[in-house]
N, C-alpha and C. Protein backbone atom coordinates (compact mmCIF):
# COMPACT_ATOMS: atom_id res chain seq x y z
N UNK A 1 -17.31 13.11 17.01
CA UNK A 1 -17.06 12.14 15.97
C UNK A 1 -15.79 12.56 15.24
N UNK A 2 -14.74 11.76 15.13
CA UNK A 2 -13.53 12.02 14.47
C UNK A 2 -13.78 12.17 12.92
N UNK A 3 -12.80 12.52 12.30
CA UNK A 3 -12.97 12.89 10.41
C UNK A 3 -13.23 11.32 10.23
N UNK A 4 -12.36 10.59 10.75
CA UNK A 4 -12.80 9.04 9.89
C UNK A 4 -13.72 8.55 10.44
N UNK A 5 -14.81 8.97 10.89
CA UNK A 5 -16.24 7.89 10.90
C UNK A 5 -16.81 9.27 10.83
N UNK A 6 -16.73 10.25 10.09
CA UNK A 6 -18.08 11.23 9.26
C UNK A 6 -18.52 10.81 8.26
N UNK A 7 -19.68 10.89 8.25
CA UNK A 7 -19.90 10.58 6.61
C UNK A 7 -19.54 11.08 5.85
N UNK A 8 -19.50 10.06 4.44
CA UNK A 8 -18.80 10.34 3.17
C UNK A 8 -19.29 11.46 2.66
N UNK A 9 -18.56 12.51 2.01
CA UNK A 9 -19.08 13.77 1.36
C UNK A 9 -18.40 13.89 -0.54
N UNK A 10 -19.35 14.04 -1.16
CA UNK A 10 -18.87 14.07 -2.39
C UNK A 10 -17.49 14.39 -2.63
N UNK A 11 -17.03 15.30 -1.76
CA UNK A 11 -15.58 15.26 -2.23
C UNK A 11 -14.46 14.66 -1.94
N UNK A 12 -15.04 13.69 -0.61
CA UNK A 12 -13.96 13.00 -0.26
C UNK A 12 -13.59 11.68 -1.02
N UNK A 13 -12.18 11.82 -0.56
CA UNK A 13 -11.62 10.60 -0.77
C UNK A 13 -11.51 9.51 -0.01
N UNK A 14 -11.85 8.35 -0.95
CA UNK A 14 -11.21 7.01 0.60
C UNK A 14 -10.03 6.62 0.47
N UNK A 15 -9.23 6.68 1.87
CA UNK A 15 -7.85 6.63 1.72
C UNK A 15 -7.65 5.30 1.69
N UNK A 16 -8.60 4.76 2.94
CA UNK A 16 -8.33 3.32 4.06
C UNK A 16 -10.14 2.78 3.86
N UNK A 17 -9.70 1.49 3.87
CA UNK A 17 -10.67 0.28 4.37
C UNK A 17 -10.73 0.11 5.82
N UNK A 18 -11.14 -0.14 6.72
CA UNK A 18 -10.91 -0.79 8.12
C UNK A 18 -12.22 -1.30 7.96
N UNK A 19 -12.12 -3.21 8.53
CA UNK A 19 -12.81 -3.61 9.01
C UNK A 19 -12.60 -4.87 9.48
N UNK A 20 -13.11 -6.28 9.55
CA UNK A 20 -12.46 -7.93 9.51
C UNK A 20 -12.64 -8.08 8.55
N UNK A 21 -11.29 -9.44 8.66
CA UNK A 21 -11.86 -10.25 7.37
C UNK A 21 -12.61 -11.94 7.92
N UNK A 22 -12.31 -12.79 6.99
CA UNK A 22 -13.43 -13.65 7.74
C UNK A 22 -12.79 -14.63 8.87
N UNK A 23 -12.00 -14.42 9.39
CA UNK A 23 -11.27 -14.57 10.12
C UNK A 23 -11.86 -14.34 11.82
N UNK A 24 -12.43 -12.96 11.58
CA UNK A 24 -12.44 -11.84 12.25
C UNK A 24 -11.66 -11.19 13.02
N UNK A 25 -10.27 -11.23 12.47
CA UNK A 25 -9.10 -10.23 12.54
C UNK A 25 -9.28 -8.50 11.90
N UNK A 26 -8.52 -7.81 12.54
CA UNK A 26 -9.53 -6.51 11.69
C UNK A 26 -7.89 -5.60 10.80
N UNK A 27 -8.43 -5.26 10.06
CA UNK A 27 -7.57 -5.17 8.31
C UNK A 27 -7.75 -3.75 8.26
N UNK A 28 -6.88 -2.83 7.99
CA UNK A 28 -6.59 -1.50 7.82
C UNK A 28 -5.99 -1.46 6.57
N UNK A 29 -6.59 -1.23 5.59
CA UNK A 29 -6.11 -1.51 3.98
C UNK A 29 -6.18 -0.42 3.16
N UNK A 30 -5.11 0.63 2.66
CA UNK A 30 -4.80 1.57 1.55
C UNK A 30 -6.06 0.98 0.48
N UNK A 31 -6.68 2.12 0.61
CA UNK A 31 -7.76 1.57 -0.88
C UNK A 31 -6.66 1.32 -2.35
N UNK A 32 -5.80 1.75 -2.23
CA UNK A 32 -4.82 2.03 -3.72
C UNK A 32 -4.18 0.39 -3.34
N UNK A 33 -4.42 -0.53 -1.80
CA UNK A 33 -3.51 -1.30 -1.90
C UNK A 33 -2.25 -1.56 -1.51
N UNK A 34 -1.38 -0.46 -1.10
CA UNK A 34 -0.49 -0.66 -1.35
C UNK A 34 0.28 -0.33 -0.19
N UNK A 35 -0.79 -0.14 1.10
CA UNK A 35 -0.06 -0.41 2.66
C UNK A 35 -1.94 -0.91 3.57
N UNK A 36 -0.63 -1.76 4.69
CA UNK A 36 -1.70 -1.75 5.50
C UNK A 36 -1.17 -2.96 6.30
N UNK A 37 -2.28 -3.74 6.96
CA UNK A 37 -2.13 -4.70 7.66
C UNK A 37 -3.07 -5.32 8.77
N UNK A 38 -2.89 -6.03 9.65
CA UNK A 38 -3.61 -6.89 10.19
C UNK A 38 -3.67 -6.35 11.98
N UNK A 39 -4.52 -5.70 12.33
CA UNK A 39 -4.70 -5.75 13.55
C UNK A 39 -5.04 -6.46 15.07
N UNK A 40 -4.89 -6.26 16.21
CA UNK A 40 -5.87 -6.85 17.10
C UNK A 40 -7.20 -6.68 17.58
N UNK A 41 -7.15 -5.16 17.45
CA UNK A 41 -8.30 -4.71 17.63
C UNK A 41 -8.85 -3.20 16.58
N UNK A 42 -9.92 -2.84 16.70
CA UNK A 42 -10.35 -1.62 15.74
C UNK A 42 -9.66 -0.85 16.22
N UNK A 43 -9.64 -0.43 17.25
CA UNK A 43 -8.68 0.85 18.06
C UNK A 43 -7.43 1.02 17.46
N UNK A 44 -6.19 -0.60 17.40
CA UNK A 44 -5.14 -0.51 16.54
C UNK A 44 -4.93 -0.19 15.33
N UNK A 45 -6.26 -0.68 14.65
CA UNK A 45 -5.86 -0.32 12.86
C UNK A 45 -6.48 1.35 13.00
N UNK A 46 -7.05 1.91 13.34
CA UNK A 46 -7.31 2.77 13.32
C UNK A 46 -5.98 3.90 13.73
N UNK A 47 -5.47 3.69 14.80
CA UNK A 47 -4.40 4.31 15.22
C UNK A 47 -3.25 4.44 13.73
N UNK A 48 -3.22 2.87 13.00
CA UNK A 48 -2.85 2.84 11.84
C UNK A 48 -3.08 4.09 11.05
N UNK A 49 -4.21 3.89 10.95
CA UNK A 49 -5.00 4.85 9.45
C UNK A 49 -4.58 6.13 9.79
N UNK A 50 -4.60 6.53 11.45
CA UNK A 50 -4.41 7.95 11.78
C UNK A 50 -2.81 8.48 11.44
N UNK A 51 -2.10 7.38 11.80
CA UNK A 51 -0.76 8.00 11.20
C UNK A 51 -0.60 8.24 10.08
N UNK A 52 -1.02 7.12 9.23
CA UNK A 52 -0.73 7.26 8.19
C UNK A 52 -1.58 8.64 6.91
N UNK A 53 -2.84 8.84 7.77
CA UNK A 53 -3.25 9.94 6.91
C UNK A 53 -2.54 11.26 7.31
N UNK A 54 -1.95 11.35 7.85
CA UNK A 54 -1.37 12.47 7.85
C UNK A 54 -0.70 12.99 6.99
N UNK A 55 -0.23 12.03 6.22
CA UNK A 55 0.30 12.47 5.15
C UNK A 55 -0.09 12.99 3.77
N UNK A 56 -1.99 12.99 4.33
CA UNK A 56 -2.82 13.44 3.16
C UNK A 56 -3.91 13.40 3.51
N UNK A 57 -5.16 13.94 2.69
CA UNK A 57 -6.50 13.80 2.97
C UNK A 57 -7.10 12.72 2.55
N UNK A 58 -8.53 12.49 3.48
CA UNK A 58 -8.86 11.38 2.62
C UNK A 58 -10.00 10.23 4.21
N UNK A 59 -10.34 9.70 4.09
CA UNK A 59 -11.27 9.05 5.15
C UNK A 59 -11.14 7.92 5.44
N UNK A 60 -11.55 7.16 6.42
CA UNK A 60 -11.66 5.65 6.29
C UNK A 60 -13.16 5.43 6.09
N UNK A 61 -13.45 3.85 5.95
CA UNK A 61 -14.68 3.74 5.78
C UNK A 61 -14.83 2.06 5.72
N UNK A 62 -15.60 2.06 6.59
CA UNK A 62 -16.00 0.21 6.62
C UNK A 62 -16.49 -0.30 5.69
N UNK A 63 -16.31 -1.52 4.89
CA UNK A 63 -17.01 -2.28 3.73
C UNK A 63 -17.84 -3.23 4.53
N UNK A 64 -18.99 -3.51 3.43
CA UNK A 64 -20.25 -4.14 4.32
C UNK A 64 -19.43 -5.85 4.22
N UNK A 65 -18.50 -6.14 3.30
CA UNK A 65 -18.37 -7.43 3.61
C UNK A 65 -16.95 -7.65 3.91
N UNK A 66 -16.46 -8.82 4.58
CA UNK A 66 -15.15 -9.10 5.08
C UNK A 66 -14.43 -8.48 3.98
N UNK A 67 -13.06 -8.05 4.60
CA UNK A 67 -12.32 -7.31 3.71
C UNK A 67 -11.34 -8.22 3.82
N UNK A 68 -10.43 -8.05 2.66
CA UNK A 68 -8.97 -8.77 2.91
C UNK A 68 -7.80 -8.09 2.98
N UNK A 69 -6.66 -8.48 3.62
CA UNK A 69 -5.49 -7.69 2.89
C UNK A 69 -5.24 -7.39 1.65
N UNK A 70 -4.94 -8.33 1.06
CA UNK A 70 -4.90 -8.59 -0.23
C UNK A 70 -5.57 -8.25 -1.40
N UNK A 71 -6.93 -7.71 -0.81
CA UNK A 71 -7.53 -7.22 -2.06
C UNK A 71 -8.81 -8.57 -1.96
């Protein structure tokens, strides 16, 4: 199991959203907002999230309901 689908541990942080929205396009979204975008598949946004955490700690984590870009 990779760091981003372990479960959440008190100390972590959520970096990234990944999931669809109602569309069912799938959304790789900066919890702060302020990167991300629209995938084809989970595999892609994920590949997303992986680059981009590199630049810090922190997890992804699916929301139980459609997510948006936008917030």
């Amino acid at each position: 199991m990779s760091s981003a689908q372990r479960q959440l541990g008190q100390d972590d942080v959520i970096e990234f959203w990944v999931g669809r929205d109602e569309k069912g396009c799938w959304i790789a979204r900066g919890a702060d907002g302020r990167e991300g975008g629209v995938f084809i598949s989970r595999e892609e946004a994920m590949k997303f999230v992986q680059t981009a955490r590199a630049r810090g700690q922190g997890v992804a984590k699916s929301p139980s309901a459609p997510l948006s870009l936008w917030r």
